[in-house]
N, C-alpha and C. Protein backbone atom coordinates (compact mmCIF):
# COMPACT_ATOMS: atom_id res chain seq x y z
N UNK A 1 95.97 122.76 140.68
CA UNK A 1 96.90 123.15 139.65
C UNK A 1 97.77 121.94 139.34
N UNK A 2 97.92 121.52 138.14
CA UNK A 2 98.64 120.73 137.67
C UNK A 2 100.58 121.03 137.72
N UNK A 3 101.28 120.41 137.83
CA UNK A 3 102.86 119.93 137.92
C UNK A 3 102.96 120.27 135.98
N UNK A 4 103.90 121.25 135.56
CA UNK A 4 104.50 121.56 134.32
C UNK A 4 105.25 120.55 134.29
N UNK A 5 106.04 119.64 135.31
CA UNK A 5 107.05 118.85 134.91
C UNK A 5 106.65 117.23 135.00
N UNK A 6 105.92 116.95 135.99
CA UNK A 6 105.82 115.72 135.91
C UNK A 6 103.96 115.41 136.17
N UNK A 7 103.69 116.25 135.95
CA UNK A 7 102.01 116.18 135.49
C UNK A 7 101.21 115.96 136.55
N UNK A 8 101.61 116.18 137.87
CA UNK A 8 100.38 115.37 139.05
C UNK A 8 100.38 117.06 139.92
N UNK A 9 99.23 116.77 140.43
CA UNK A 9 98.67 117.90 141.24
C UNK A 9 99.59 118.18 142.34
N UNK A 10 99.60 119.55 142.24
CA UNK A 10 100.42 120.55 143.24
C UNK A 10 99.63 121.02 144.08
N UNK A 11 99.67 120.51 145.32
CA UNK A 11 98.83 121.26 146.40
C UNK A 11 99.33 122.79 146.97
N UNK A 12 100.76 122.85 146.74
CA UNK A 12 101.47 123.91 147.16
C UNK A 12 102.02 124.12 145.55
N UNK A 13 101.17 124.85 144.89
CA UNK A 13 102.38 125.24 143.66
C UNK A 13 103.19 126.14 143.50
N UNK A 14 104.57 125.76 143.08
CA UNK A 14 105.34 126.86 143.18
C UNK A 14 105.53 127.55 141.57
N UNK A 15 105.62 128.65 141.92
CA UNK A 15 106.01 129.67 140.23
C UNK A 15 107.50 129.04 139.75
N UNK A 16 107.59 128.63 138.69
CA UNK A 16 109.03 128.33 138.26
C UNK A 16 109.48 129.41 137.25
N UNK A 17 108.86 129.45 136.84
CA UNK A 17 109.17 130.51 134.94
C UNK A 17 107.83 131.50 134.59
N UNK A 18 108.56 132.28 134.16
CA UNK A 18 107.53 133.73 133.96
C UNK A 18 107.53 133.49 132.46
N UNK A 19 106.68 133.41 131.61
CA UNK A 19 107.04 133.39 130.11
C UNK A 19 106.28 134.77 129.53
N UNK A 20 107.04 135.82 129.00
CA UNK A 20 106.76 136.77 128.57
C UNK A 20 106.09 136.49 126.99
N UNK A 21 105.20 137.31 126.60
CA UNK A 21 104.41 137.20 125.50
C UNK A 21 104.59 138.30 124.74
N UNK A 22 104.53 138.99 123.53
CA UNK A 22 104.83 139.66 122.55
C UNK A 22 103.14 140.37 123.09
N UNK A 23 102.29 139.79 123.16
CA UNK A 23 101.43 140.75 123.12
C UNK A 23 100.33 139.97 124.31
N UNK A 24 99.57 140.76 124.93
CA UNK A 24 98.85 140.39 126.07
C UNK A 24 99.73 140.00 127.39
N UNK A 25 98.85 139.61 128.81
CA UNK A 25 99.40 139.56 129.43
C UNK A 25 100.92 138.37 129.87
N UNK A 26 101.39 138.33 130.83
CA UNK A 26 102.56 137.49 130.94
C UNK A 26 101.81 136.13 131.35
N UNK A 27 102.70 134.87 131.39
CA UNK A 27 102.10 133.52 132.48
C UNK A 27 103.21 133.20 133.03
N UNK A 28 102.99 131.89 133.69
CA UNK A 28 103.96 131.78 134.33
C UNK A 28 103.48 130.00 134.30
N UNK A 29 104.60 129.03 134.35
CA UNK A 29 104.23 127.80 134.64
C UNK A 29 105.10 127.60 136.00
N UNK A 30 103.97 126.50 137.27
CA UNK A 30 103.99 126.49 138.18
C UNK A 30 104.23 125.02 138.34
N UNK A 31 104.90 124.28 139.51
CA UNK A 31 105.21 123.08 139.82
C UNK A 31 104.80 122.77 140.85
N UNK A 32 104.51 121.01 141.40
CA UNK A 32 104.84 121.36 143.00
C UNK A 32 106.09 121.10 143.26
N UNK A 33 105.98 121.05 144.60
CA UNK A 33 107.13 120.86 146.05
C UNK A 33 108.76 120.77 144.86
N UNK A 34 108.58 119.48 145.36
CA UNK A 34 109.49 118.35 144.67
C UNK A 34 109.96 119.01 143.06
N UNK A 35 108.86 119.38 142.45
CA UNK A 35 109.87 119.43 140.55
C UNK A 35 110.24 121.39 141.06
N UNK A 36 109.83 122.01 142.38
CA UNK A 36 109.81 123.26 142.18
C UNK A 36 111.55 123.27 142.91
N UNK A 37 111.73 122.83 143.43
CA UNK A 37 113.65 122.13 144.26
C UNK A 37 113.93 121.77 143.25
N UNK A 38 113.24 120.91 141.99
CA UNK A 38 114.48 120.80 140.96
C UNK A 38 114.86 121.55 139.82
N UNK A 39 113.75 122.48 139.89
CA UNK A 39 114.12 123.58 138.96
C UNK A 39 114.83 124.76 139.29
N UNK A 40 114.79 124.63 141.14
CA UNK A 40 115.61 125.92 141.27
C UNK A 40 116.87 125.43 141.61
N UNK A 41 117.61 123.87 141.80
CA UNK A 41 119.03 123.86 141.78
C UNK A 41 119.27 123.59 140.23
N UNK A 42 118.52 124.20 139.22
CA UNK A 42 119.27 124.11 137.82
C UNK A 42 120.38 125.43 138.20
N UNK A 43 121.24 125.27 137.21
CA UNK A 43 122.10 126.41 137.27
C UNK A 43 121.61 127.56 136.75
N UNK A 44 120.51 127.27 135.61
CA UNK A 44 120.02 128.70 134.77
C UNK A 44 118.77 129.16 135.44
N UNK A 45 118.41 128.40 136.98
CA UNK A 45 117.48 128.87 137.39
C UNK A 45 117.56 130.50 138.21
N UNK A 46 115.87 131.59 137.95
CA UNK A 46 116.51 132.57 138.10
C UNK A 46 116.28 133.00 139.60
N UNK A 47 117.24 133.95 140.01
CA UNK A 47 117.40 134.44 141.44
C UNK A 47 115.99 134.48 141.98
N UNK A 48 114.90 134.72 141.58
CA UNK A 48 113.54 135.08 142.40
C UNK A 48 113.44 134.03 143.06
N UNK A 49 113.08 132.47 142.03
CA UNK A 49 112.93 131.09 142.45
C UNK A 49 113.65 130.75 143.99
N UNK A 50 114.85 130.84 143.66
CA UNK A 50 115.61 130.25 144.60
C UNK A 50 115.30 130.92 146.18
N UNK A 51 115.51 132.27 145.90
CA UNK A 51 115.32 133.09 146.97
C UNK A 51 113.58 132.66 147.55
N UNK A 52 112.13 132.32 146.61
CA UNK A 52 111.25 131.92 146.64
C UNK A 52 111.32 130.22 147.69
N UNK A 53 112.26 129.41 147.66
CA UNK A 53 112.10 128.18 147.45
C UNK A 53 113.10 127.86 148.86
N UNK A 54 113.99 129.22 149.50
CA UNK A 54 114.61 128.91 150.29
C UNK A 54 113.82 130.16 151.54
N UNK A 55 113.14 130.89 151.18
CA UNK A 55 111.84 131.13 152.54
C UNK A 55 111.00 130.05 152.25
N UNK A 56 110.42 129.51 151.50
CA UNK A 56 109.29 128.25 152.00
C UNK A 56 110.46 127.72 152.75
N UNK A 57 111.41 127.20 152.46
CA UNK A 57 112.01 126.30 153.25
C UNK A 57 111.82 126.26 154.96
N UNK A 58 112.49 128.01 155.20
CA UNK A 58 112.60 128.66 156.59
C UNK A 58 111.32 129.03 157.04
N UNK A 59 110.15 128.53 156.26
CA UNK A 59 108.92 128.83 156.96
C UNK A 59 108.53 127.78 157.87
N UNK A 60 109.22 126.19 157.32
CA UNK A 60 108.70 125.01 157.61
C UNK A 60 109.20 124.85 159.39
């Protein structure tokens, strides 16, 4: 799976954004490691992420 943010392969990809569609199913664009920590200390990032991004953490 390719990096939404900085384009290089995610061995561990993380879900960043759910993008809802008017018609058919939902997607979602996924990051690795590194751009998936910088999307969840944005401020508008949403509660799932973070809560997502701080068990990987406590798994390590």
């Amino acid at each position: 799976m390719t990096c939404c943010r900085c384009g290089r392969a995610a061995e561990v990809p993380v879900l960043v954004r759910i993008i809802e569609t008017i018609s058919g199913p939902m997607r979602g664009n996924y990051a690795c490691l590194p751009c998936g920590q910088w999307f969840g200390s944005r401020a508008d990032a949403p509660d799932w992420l973070k809560r997502d991004l701080l068990a990987r953490e406590s798994a390590q």
